[in-house]
PDB file of N, CA and C in Angstrom:
ATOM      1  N   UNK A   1      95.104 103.465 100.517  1.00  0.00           N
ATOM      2  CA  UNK A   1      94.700 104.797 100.084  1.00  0.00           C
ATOM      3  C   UNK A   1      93.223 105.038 100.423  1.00  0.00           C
ATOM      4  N   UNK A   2      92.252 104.158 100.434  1.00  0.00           N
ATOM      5  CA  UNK A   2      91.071 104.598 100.414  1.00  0.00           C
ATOM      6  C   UNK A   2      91.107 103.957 101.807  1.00  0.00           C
ATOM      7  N   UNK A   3      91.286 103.427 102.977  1.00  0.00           N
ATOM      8  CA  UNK A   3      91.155 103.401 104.346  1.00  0.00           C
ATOM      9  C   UNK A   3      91.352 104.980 104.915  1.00  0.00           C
ATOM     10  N   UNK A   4      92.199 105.835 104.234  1.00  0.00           N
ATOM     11  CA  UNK A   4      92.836 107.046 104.835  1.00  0.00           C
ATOM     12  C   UNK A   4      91.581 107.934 103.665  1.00  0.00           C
ATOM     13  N   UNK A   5      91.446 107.691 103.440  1.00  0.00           N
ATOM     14  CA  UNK A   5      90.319 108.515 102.279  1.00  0.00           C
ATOM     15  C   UNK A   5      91.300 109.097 100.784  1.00  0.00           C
ATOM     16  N   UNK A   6      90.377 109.576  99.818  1.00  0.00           N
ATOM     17  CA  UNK A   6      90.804 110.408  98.834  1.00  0.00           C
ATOM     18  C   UNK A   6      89.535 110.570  97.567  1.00  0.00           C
ATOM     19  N   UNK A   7      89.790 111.490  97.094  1.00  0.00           N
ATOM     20  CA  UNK A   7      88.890 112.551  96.471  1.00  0.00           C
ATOM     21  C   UNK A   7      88.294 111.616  95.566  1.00  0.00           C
ATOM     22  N   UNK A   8      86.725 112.141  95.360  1.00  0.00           N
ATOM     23  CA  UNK A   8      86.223 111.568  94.213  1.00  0.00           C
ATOM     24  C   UNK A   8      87.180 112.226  92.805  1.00  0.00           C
ATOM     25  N   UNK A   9      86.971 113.182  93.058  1.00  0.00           N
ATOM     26  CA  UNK A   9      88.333 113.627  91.673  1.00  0.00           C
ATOM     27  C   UNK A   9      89.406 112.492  91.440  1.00  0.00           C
ATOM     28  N   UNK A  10      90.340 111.957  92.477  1.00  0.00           N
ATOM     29  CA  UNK A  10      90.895 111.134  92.292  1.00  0.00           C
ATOM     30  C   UNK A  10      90.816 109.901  91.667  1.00  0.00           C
ATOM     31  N   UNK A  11      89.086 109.054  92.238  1.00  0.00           N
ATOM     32  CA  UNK A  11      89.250 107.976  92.144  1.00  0.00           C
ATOM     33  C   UNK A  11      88.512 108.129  90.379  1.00  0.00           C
ATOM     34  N   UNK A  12      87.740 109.521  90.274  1.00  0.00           N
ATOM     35  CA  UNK A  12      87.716 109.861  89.010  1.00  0.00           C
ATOM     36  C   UNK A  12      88.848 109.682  87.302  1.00  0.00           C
ATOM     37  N   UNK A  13      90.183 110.181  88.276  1.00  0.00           N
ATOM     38  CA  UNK A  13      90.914 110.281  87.200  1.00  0.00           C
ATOM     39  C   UNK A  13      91.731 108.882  87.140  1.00  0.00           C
ATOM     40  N   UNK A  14      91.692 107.995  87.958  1.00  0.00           N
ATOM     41  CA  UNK A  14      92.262 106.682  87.854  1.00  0.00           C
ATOM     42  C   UNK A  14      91.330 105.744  87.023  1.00  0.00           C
ATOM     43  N   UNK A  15      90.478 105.909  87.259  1.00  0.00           N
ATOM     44  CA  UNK A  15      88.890 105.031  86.802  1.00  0.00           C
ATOM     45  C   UNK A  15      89.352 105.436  85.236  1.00  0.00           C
ATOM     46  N   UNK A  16      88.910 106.785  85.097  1.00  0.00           N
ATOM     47  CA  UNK A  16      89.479 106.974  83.387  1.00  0.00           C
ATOM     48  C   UNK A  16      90.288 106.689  82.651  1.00  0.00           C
ATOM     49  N   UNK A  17      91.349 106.624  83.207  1.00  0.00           N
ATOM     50  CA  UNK A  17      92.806 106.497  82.608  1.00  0.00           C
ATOM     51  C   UNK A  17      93.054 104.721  82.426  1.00  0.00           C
ATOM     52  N   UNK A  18      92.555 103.921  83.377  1.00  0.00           N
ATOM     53  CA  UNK A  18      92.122 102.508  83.437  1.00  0.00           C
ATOM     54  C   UNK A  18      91.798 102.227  81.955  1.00  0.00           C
ATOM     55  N   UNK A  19      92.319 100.758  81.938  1.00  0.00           N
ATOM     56  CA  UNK A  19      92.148 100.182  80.722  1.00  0.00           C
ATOM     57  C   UNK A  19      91.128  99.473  80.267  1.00  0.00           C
ATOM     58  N   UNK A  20      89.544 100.400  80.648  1.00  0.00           N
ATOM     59  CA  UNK A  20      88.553  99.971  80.585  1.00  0.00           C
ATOM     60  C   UNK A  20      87.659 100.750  79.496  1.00  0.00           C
ATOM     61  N   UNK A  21      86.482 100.332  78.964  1.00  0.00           N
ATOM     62  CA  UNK A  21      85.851 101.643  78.651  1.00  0.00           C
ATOM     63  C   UNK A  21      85.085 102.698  79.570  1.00  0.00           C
ATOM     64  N   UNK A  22      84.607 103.860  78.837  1.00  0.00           N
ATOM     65  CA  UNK A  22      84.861 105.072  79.410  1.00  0.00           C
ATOM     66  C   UNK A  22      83.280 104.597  80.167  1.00  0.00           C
ATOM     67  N   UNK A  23      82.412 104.046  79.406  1.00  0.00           N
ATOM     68  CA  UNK A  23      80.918 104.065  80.209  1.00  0.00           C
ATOM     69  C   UNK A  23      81.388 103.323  81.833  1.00  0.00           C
ATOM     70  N   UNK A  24      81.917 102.261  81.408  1.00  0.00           N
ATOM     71  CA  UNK A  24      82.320 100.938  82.343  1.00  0.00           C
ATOM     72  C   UNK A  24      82.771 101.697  83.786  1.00  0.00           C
ATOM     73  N   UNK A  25      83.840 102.883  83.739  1.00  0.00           N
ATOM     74  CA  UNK A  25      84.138 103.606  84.312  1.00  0.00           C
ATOM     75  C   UNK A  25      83.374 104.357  85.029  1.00  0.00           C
ATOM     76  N   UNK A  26      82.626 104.661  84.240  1.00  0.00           N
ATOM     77  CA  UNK A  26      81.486 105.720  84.962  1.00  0.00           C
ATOM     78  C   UNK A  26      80.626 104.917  85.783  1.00  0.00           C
ATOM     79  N   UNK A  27      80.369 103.469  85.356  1.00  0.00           N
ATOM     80  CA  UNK A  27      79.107 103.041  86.196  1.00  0.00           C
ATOM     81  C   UNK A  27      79.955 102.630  87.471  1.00  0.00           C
ATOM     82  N   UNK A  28      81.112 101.650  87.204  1.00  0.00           N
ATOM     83  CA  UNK A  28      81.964 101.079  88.474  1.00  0.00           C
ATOM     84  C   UNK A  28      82.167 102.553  89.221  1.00  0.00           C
ATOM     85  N   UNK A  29      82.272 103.843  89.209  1.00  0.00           N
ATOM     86  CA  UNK A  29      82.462 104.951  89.740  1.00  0.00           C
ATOM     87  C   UNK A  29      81.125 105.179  90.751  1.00  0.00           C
ATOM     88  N   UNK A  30      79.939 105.143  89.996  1.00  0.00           N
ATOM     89  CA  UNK A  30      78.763 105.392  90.449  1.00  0.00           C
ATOM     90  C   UNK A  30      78.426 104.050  91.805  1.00  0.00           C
ATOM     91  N   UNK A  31      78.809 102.813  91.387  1.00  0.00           N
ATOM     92  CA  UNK A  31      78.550 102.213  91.530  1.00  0.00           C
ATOM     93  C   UNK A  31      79.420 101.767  93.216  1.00  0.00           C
ATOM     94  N   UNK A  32      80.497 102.506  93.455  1.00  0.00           N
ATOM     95  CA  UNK A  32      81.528 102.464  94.140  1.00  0.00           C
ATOM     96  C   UNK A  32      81.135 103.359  95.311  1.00  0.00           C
ATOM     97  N   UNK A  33      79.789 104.474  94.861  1.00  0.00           N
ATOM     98  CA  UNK A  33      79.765 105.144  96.023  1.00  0.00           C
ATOM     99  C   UNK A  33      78.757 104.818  97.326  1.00  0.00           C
ATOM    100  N   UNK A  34      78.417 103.599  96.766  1.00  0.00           N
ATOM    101  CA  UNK A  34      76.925 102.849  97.874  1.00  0.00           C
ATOM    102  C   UNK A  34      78.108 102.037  98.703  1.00  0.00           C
ATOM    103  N   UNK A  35      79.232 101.788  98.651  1.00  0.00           N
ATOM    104  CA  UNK A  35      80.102 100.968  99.400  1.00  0.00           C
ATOM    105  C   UNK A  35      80.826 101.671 100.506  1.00  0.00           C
ATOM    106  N   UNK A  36      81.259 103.090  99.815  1.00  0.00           N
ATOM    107  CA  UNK A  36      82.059 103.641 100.583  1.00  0.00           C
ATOM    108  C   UNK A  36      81.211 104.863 101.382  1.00  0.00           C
ATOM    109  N   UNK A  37      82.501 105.542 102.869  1.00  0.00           N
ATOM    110  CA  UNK A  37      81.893 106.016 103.401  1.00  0.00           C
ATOM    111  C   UNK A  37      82.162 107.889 103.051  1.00  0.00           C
ATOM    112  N   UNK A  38      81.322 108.853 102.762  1.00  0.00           N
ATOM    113  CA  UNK A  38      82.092 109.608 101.979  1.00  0.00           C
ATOM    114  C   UNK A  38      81.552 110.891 103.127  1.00  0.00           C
ATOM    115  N   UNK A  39      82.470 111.953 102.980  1.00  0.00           N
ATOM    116  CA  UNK A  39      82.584 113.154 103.888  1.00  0.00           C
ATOM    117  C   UNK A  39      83.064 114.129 102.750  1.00  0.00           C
ATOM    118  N   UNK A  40      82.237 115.646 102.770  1.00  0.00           N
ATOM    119  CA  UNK A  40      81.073 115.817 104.099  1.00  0.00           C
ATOM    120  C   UNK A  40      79.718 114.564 103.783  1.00  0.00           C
ATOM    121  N   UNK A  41      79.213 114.629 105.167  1.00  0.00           N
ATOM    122  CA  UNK A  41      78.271 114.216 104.942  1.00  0.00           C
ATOM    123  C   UNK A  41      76.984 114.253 104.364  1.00  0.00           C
ATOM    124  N   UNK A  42      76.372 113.631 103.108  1.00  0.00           N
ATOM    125  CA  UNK A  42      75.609 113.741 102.687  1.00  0.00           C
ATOM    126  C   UNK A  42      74.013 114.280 102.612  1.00  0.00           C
ATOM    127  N   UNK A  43      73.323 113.044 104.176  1.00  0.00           N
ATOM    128  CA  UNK A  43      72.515 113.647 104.048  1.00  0.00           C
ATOM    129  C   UNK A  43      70.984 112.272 103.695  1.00  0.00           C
ATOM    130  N   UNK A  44      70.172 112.280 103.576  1.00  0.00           N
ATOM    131  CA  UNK A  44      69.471 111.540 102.846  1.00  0.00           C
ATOM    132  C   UNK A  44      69.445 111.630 101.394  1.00  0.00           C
ATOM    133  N   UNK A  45      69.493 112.692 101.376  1.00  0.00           N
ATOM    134  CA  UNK A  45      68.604 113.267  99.575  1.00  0.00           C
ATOM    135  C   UNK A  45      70.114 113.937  99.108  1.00  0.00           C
ATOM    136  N   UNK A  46      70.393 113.062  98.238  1.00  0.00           N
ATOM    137  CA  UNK A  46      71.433 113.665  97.501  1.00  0.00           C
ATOM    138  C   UNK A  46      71.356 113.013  96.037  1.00  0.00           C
ATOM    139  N   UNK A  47      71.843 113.417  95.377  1.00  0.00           N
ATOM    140  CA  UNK A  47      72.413 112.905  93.669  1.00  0.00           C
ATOM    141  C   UNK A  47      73.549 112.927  93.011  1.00  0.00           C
ATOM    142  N   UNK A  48      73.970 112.403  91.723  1.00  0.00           N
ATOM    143  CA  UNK A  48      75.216 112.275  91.164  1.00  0.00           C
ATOM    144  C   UNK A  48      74.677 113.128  90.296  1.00  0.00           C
ATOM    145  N   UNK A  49      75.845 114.459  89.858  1.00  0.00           N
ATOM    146  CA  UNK A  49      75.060 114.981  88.540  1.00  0.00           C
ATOM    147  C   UNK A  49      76.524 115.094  87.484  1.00  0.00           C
ATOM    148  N   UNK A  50      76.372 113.714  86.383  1.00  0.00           N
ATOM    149  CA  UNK A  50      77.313 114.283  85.389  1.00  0.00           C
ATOM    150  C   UNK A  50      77.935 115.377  84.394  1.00  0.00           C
ATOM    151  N   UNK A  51      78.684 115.578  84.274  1.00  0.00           N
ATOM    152  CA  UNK A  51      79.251 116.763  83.635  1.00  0.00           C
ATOM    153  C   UNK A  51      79.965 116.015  82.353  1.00  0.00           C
ATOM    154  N   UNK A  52      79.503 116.575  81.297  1.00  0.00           N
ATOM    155  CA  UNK A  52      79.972 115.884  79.621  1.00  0.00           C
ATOM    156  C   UNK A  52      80.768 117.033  79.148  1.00  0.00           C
ATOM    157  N   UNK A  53      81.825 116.275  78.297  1.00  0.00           N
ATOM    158  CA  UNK A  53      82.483 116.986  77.276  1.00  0.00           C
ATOM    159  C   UNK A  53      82.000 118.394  76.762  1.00  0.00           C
ATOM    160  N   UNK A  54      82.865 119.100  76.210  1.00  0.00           N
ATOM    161  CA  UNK A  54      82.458 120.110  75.796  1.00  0.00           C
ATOM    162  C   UNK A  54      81.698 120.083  74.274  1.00  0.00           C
ATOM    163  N   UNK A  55      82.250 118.509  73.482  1.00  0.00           N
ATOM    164  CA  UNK A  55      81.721 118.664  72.373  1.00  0.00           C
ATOM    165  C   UNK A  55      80.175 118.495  71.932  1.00  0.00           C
ATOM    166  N   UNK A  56      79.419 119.173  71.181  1.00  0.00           N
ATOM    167  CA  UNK A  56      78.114 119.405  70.985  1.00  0.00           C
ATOM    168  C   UNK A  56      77.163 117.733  70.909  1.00  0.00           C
ATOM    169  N   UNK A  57      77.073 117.735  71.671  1.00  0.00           N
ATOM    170  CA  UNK A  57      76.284 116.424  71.730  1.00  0.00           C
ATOM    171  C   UNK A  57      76.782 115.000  71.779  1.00  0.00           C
ATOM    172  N   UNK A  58      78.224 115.089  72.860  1.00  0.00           N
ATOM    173  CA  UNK A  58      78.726 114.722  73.581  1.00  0.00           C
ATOM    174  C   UNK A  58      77.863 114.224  74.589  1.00  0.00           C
ATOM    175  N   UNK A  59      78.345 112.780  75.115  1.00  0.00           N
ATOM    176  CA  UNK A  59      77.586 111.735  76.038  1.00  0.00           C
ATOM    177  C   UNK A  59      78.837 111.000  77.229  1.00  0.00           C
ATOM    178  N   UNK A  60      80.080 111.293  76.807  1.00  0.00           N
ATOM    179  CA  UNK A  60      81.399 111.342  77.233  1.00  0.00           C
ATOM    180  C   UNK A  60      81.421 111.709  78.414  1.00  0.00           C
ATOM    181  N   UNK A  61      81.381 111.352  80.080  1.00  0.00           N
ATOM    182  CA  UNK A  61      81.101 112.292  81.094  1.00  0.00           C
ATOM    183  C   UNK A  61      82.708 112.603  81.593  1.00  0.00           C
ATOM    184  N   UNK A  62      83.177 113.509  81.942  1.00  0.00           N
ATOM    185  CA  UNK A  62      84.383 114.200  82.496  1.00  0.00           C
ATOM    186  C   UNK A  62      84.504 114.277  83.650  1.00  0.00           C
ATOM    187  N   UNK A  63      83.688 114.683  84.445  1.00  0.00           N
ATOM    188  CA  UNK A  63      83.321 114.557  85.681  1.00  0.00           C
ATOM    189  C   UNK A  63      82.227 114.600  86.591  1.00  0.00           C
ATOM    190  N   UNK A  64      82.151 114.325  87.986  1.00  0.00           N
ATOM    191  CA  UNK A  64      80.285 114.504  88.458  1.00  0.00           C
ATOM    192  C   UNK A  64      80.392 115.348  89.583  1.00  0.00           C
ATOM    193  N   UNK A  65      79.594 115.979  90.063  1.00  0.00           N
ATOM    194  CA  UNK A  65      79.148 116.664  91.046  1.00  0.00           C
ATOM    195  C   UNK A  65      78.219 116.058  91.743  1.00  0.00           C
ATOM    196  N   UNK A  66      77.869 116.469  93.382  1.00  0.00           N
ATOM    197  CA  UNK A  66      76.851 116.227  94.108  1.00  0.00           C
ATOM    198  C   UNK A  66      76.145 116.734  94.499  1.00  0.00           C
ATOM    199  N   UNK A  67      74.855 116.825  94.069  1.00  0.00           N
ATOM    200  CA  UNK A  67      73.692 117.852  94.339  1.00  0.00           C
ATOM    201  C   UNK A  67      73.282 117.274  95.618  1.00  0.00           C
ATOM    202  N   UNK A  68      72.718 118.202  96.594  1.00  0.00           N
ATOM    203  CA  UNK A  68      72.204 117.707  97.954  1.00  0.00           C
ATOM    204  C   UNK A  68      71.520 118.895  98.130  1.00  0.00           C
ATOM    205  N   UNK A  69      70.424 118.873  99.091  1.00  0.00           N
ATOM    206  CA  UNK A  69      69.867 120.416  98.910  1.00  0.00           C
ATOM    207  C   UNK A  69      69.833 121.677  99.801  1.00  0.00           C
ATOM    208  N   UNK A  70      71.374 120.989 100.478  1.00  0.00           N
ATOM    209  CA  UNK A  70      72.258 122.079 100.741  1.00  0.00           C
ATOM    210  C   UNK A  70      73.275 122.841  99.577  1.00  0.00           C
ATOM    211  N   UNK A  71      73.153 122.294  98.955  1.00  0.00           N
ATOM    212  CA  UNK A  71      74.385 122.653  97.747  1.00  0.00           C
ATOM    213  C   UNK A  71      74.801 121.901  96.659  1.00  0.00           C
ATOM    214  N   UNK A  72      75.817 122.099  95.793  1.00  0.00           N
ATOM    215  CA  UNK A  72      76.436 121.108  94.841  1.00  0.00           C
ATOM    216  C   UNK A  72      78.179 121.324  95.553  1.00  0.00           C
ATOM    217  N   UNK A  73      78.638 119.733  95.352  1.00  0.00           N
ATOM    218  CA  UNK A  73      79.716 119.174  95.825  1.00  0.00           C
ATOM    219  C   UNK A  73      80.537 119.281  94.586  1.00  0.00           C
ATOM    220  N   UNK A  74      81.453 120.105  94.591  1.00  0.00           N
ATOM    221  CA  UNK A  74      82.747 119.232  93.249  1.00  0.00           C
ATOM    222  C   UNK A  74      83.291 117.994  93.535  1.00  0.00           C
ATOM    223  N   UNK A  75      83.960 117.642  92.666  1.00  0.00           N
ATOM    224  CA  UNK A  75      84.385 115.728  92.737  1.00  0.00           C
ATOM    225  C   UNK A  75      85.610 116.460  93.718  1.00  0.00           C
ATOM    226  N   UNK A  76      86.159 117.362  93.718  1.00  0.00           N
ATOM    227  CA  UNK A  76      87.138 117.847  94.247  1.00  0.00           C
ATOM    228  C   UNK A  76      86.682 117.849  96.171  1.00  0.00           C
ATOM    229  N   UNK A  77      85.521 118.285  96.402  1.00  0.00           N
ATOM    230  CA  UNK A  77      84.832 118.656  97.659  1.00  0.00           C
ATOM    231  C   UNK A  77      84.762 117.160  98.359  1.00  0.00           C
ATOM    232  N   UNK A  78      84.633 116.113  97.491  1.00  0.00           N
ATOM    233  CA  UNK A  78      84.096 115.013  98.132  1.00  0.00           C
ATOM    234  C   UNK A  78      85.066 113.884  98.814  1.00  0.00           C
ATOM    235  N   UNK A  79      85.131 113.353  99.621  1.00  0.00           N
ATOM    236  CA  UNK A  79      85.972 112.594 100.046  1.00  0.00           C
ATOM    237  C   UNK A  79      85.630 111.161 100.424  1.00  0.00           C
ATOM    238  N   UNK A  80      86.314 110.064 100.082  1.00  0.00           N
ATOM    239  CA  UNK A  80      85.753 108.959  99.869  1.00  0.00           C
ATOM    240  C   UNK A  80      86.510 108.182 100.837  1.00  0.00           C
ATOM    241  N   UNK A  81      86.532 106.868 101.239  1.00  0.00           N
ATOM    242  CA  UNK A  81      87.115 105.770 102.295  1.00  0.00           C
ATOM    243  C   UNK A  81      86.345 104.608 102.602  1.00  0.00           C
ATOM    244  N   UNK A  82      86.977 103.750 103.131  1.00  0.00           N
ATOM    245  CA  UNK A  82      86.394 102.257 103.057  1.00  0.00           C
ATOM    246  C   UNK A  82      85.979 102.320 104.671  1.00  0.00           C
ATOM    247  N   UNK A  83      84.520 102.196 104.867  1.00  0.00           N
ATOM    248  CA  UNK A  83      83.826 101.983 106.158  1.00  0.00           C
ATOM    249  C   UNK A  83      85.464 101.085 106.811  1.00  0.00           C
ATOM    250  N   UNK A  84      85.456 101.374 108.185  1.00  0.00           N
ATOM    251  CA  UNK A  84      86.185 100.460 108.931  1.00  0.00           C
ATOM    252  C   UNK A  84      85.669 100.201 110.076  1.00  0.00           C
TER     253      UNK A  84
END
């Protein structure tokens, strides 16, 4: 699956649902994107920007976006794959 690529959304909602905790998730997520090769292309200057729960002071992240300073990426926009 990830030789052929697939969405950060994706590897988002597997990571969560995983029988891990929710931080653990988030960092192995973060942590997953210095490995892989991701399209569109980035860029030099880019960032992860989390998105939290709706509840008031909530730390819970739901999903991330990619700021670059061409734009912001949805997890949906981004596409991920294993260098080959």
């Amino acid at each position: 699956m990830l030789v052929e690529g697939m969405s950060l959304a994706t590897l988002m909602d597997t990571m969560f649902s995983a029988p891990i905790a929710h931080r653990d998730a988030v960092r192995y997520i973060a942590t997953a994107l210095d490995d892989l090769a991701i399209t569109p292309e980035l860029g030099p200057i880019w960032h992860l920007r989390y998105l939290y729960d709706d509840q008031p002071g909530s730390l819970r992240v739901v999903d991330m976006e990619v700021a670059t300073p061409a734009g912001t990426l949805s997890s949906h926009d981004v596409w991920l794959r294993l260098p080959v």
